[in-house]
C-alpha atoms as a PDB file:
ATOM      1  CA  UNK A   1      -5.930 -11.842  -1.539  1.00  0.00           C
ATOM      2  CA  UNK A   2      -4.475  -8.445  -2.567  1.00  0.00           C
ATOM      3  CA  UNK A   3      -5.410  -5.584   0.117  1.00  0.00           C
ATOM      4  CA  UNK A   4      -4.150  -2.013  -0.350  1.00  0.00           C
ATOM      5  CA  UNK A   5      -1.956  -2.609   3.069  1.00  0.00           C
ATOM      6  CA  UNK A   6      -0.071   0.257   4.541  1.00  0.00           C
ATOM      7  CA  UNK A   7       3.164   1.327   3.296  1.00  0.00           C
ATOM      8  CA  UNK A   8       6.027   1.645   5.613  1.00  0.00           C
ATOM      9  CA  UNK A   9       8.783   4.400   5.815  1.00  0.00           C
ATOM     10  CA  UNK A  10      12.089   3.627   4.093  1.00  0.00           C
ATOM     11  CA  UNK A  11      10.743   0.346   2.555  1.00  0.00           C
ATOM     12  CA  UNK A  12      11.462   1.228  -1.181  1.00  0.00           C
ATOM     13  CA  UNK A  13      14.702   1.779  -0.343  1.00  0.00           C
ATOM     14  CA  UNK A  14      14.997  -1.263   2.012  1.00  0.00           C
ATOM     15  CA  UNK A  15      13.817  -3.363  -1.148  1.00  0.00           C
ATOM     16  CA  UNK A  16      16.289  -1.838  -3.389  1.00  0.00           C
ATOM     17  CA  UNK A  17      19.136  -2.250  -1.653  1.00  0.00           C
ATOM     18  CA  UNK A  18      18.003  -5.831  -0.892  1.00  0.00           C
ATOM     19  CA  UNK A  19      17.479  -6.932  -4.215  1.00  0.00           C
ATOM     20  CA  UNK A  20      20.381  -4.921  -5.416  1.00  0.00           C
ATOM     21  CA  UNK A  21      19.549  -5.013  -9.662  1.00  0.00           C
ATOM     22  CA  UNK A  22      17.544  -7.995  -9.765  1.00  0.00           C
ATOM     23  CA  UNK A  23      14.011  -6.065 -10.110  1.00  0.00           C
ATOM     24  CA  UNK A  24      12.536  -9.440 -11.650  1.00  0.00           C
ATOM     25  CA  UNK A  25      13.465 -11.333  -8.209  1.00  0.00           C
ATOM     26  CA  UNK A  26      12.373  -8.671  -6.189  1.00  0.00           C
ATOM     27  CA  UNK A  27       8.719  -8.530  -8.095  1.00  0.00           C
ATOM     28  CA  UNK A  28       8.396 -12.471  -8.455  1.00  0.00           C
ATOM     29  CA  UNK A  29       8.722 -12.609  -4.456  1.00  0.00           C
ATOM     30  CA  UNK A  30       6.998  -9.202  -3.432  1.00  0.00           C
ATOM     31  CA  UNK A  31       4.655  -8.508  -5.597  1.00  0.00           C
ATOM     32  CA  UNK A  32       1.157 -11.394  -5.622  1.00  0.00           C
ATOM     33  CA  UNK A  33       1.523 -13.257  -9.074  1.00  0.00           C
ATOM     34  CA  UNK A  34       5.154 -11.549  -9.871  1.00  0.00           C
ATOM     35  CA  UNK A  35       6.038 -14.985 -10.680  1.00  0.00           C
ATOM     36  CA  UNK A  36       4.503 -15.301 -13.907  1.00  0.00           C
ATOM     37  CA  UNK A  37       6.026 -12.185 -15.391  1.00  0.00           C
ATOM     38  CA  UNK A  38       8.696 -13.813 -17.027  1.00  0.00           C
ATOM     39  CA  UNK A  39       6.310 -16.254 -18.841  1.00  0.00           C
ATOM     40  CA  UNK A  40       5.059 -13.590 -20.960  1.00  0.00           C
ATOM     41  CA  UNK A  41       5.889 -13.843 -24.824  1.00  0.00           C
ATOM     42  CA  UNK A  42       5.470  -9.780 -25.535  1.00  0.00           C
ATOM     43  CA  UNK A  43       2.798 -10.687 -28.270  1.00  0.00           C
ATOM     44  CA  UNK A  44       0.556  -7.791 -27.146  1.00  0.00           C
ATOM     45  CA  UNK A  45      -2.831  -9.809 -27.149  1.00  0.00           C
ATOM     46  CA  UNK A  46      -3.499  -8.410 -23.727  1.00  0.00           C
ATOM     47  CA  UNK A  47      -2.894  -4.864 -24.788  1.00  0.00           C
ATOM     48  CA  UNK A  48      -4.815  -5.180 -27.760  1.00  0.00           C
ATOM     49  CA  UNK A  49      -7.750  -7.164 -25.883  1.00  0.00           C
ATOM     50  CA  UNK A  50      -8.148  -3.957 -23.030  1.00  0.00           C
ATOM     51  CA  UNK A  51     -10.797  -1.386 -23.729  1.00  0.00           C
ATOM     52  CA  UNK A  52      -8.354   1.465 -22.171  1.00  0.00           C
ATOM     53  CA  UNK A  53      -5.930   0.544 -24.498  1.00  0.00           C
ATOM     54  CA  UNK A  54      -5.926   4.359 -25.848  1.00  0.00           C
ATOM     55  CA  UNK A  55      -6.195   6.293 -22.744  1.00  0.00           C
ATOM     56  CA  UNK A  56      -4.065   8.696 -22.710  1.00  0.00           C
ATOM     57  CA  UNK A  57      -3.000   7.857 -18.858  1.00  0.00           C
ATOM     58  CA  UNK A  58      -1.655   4.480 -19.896  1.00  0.00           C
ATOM     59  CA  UNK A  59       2.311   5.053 -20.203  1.00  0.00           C
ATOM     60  CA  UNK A  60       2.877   1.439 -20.285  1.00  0.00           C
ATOM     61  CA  UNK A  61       0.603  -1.505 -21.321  1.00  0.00           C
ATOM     62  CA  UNK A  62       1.084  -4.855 -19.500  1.00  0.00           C
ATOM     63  CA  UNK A  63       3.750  -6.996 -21.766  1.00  0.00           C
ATOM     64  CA  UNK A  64       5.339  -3.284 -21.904  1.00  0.00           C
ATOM     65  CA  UNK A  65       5.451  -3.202 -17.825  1.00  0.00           C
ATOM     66  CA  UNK A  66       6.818  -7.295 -17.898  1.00  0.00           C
ATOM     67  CA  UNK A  67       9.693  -6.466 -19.967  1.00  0.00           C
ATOM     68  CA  UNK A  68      11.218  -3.554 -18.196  1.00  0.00           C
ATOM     69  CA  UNK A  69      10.887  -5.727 -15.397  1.00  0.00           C
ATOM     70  CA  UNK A  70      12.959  -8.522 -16.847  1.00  0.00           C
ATOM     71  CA  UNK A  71      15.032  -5.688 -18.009  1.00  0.00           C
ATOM     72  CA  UNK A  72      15.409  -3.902 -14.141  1.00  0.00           C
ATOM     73  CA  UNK A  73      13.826  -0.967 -15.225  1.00  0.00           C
ATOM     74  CA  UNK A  74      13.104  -0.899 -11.193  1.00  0.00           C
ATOM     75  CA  UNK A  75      12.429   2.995 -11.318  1.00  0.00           C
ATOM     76  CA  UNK A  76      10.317   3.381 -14.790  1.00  0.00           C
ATOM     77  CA  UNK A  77       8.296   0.521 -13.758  1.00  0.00           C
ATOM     78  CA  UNK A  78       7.773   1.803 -10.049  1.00  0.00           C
ATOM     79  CA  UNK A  79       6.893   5.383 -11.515  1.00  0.00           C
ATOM     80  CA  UNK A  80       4.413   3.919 -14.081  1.00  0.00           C
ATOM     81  CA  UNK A  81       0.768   5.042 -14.217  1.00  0.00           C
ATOM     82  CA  UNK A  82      -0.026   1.660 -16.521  1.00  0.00           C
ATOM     83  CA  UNK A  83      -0.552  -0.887 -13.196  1.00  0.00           C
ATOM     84  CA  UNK A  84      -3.517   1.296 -12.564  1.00  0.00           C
ATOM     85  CA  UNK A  85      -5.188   1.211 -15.693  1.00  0.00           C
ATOM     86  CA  UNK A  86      -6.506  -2.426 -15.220  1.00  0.00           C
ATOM     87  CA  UNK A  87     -10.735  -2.594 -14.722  1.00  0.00           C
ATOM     88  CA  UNK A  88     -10.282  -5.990 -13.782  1.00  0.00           C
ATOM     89  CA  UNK A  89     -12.394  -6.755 -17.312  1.00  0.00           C
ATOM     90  CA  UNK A  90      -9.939  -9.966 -17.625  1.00  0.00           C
ATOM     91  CA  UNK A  91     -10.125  -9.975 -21.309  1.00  0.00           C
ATOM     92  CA  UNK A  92      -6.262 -10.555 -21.395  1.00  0.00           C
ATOM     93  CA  UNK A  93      -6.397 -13.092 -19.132  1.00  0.00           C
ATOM     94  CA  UNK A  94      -8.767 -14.965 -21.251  1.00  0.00           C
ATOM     95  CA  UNK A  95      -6.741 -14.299 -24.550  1.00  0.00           C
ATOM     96  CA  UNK A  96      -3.485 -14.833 -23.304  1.00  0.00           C
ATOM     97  CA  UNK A  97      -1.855 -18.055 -25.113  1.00  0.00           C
ATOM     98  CA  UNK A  98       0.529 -18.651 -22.242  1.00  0.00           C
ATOM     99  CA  UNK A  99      -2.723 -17.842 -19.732  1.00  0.00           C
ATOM    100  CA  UNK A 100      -0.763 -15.182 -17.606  1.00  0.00           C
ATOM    101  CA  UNK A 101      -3.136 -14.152 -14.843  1.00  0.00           C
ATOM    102  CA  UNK A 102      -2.065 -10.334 -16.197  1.00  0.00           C
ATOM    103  CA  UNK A 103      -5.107  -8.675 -14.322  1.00  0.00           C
ATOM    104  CA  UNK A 104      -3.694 -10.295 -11.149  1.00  0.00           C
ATOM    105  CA  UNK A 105      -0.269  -9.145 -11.868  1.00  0.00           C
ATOM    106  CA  UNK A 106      -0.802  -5.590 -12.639  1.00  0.00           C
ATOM    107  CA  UNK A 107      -3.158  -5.236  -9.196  1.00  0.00           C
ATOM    108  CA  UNK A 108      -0.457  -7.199  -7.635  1.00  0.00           C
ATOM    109  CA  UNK A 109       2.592  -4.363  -8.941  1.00  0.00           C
ATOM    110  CA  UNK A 110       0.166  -1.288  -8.116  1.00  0.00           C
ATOM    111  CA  UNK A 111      -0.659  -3.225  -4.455  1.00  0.00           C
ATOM    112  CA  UNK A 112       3.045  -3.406  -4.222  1.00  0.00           C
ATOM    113  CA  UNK A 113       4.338   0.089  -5.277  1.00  0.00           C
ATOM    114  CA  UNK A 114       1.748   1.490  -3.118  1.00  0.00           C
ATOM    115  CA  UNK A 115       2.983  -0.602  -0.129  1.00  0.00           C
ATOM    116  CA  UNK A 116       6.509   0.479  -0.516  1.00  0.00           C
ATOM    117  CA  UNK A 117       5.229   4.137  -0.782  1.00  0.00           C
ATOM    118  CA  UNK A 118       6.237   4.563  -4.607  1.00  0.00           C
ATOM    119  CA  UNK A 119       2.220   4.923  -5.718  1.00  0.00           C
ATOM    120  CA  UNK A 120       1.185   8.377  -7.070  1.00  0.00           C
ATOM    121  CA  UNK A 121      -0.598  10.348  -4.503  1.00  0.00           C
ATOM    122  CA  UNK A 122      -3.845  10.947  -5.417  1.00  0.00           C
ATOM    123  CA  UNK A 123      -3.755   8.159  -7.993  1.00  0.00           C
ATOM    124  CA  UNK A 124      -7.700   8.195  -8.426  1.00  0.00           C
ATOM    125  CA  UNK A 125      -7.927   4.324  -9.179  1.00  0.00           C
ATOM    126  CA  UNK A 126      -5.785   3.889  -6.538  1.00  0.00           C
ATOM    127  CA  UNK A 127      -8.143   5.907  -4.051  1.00  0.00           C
ATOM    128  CA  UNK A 128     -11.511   4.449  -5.228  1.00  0.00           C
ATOM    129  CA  UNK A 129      -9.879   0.616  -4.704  1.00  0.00           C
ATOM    130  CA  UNK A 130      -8.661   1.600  -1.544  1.00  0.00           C
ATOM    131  CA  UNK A 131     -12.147   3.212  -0.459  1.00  0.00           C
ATOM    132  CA  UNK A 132     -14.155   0.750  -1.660  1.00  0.00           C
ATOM    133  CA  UNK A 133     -11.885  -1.965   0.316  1.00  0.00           C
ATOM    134  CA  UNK A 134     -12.440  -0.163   3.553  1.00  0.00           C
ATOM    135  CA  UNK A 135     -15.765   0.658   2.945  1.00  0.00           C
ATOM    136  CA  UNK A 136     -16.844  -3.108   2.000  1.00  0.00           C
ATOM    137  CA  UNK A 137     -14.936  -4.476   5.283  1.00  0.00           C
ATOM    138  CA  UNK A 138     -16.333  -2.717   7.587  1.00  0.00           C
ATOM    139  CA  UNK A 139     -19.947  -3.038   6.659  1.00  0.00           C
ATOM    140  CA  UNK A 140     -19.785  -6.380   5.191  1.00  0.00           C
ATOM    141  CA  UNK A 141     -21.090  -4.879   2.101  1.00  0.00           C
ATOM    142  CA  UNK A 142     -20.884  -1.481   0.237  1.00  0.00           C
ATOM    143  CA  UNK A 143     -22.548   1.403   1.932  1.00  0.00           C
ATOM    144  CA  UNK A 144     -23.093   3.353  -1.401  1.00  0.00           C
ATOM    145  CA  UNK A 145     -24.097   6.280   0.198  1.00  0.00           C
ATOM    146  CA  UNK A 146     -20.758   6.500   2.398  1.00  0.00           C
ATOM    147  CA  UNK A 147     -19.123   5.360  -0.634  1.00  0.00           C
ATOM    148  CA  UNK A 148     -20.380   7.899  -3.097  1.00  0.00           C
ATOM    149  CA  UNK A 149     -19.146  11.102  -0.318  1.00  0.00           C
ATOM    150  CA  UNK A 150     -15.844   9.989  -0.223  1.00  0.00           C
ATOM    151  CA  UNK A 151     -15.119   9.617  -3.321  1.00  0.00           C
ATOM    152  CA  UNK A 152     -17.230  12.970  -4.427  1.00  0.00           C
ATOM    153  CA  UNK A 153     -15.457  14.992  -1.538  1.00  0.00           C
ATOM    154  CA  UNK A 154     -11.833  13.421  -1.607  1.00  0.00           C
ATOM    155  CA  UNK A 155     -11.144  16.899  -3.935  1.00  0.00           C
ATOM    156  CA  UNK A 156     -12.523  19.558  -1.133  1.00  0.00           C
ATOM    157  CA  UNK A 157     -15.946  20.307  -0.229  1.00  0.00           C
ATOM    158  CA  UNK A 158     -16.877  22.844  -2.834  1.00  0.00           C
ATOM    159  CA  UNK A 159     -16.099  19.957  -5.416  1.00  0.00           C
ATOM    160  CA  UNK A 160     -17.972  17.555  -3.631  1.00  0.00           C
ATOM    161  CA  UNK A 161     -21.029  19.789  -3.293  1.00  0.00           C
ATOM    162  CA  UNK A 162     -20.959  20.523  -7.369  1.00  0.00           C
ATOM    163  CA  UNK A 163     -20.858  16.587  -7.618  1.00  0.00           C
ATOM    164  CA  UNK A 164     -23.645  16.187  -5.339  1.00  0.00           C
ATOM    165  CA  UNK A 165     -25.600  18.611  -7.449  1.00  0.00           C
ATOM    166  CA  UNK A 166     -24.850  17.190 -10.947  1.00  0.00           C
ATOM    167  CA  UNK A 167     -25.723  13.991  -9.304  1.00  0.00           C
ATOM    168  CA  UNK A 168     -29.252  15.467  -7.961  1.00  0.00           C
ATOM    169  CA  UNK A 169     -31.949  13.889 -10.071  1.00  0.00           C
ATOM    170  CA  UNK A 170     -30.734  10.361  -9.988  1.00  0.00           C
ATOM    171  CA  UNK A 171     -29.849   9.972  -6.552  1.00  0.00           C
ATOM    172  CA  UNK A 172     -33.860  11.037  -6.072  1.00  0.00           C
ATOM    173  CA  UNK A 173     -34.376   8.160  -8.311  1.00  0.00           C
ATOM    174  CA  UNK A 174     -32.814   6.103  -6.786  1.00  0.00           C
ATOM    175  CA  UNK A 175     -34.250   6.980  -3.778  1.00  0.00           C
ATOM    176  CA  UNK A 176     -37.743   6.550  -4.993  1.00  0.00           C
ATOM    177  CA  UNK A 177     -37.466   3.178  -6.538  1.00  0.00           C
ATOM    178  CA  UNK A 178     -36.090   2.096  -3.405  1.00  0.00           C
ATOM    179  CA  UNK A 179     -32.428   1.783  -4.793  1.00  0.00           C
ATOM    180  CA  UNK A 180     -30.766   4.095  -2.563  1.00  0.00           C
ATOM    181  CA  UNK A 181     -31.199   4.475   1.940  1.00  0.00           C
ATOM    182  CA  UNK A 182     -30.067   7.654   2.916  1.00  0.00           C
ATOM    183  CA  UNK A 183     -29.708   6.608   6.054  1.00  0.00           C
ATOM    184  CA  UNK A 184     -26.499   4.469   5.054  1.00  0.00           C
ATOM    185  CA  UNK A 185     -24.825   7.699   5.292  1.00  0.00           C
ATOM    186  CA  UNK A 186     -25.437   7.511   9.259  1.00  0.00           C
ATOM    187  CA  UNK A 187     -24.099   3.720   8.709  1.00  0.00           C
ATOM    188  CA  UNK A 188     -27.527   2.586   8.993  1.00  0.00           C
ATOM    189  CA  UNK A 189     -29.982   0.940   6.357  1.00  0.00           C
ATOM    190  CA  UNK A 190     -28.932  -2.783   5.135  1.00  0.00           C
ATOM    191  CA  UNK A 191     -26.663  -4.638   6.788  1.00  0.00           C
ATOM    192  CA  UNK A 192     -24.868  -7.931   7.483  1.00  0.00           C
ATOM    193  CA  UNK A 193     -26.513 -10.554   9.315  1.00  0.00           C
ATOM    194  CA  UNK A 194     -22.876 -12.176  10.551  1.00  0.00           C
ATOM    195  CA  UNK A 195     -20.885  -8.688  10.040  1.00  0.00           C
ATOM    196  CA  UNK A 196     -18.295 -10.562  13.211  1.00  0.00           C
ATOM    197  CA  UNK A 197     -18.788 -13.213  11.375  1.00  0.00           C
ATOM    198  CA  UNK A 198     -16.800 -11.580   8.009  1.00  0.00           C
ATOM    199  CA  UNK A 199     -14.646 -10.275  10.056  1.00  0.00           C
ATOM    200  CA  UNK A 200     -13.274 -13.208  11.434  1.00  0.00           C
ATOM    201  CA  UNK A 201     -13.624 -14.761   7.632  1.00  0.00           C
ATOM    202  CA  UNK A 202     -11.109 -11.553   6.730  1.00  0.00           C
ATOM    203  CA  UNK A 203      -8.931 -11.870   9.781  1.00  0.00           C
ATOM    204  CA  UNK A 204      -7.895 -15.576   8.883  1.00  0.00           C
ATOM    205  CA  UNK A 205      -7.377 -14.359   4.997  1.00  0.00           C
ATOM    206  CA  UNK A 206      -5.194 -11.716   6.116  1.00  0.00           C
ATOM    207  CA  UNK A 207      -3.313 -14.469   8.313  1.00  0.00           C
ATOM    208  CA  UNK A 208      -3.474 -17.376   5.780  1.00  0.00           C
ATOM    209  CA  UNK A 209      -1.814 -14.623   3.453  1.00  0.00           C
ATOM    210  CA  UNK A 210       0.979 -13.378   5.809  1.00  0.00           C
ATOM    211  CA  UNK A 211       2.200 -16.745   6.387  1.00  0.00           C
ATOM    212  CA  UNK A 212       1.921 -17.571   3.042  1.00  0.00           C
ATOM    213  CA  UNK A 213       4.343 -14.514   1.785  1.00  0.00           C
ATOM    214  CA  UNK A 214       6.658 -15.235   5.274  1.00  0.00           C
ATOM    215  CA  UNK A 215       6.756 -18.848   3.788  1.00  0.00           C
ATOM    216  CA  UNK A 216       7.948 -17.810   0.155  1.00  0.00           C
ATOM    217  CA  UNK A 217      10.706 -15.235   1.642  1.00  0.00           C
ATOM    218  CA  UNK A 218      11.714 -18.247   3.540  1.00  0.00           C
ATOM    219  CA  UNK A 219      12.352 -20.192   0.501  1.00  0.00           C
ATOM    220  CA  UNK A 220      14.276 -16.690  -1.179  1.00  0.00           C
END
């Protein structure tokens, strides 16, 4: 289960010096999936299969990202906007010939650069997953309403305001097809029946999952 966990001061460079040049070994331990980078062929199926193929913020499409890695391009890689590309469509996963989970690896690089404190601040993909993750876990569900504010005011009031306005007409929609509570945005409206109930059931993943990566350093 990949989590947007917090990063820790002077990890980067506690990672570097312990995997010295060996970026592949450091990504097939640290980062979830790493291990099936070096499985990729570089014949550019999943690049050609992902609909933001030609955005102009993707520096590095995935076989691109798997061979600097194999090549210890540790800082290009790191400093790479193309891990945060991915909408999780899973197009290349279903195309690949070698069946690389790549949607799984490029959340797992962008999960790991942000936990060693090398992700872009601001990185907006980075900042809606994040949101969304804390949003879902504590309600059990989305709250769109709490959603929608902080991602429309992460820039400042006045740009959240100019959102909320653009926005005007179908929020009322919403509201009057009964698609949207506004009282979500006091944390009320829908919720959970067993809300301690999911988070217990996220507890033990977040357990399950430490012991897991604790068992694979072991083996290191």
């Amino acid at each position: 289960m990949s989590t947007m966990s917090e990063k820790k001061p002077n990890l980067n460079a506690e990672m570097a010096d312990r995997y010295k040049n060996n970026f592949l070994k450091e990504i097939e331990e640290q980062a979830e999936m790493g291990e099936w980078v070096k499985m990729c062929m570089q014949c550019g199926l999943c690049s050609g299969s992902c609909p933001t193929n030609f955005h102009a913020g993707w520096d590095h499409p995935p076989q691109e990202l798997f061979m600097l890695i194999r090549a210890g391009k540790r800082e290009e890689v790191l400093n790479s906007s193309g891990m945060y590309m991915c909408t999780s469509c899973y197009n290349c996963y279903v195309r690949c010939p070698r069946k690389v989970p790549v949607t799984h690896v490029m959340h797992g690089l962008a999960e790991y650069a942000y936990r060693i404190g090398r992700a872009p601040k601001n990185q907006p993909t980075l900042h809606l997953s994040k949101t969304f993750w804390d949003n879902a876990t504590k309600y059990g569900r989305v709250n769109e309403v709490q959603l929608t504010q902080s991602l429309y005011f992460k820039d400042g009031i006045g740009s959240g305001i100019k959102k909320g306005m653009e926005m005007q007409d179908v929020a009322l929609g919403l509201v009057k097809a009964g698609r949207l509570n506004p009282l979500e945005a006091l944390g009320l409206g829908h919720k959970c029946k067993d809300l301690k109930g999911i988070h217990a059931m996220l507890a033990k993943a977040n357990e399950l999952e430490a012991q897991n990566k604790a068992a694979k350093e072991a083996k290191a």
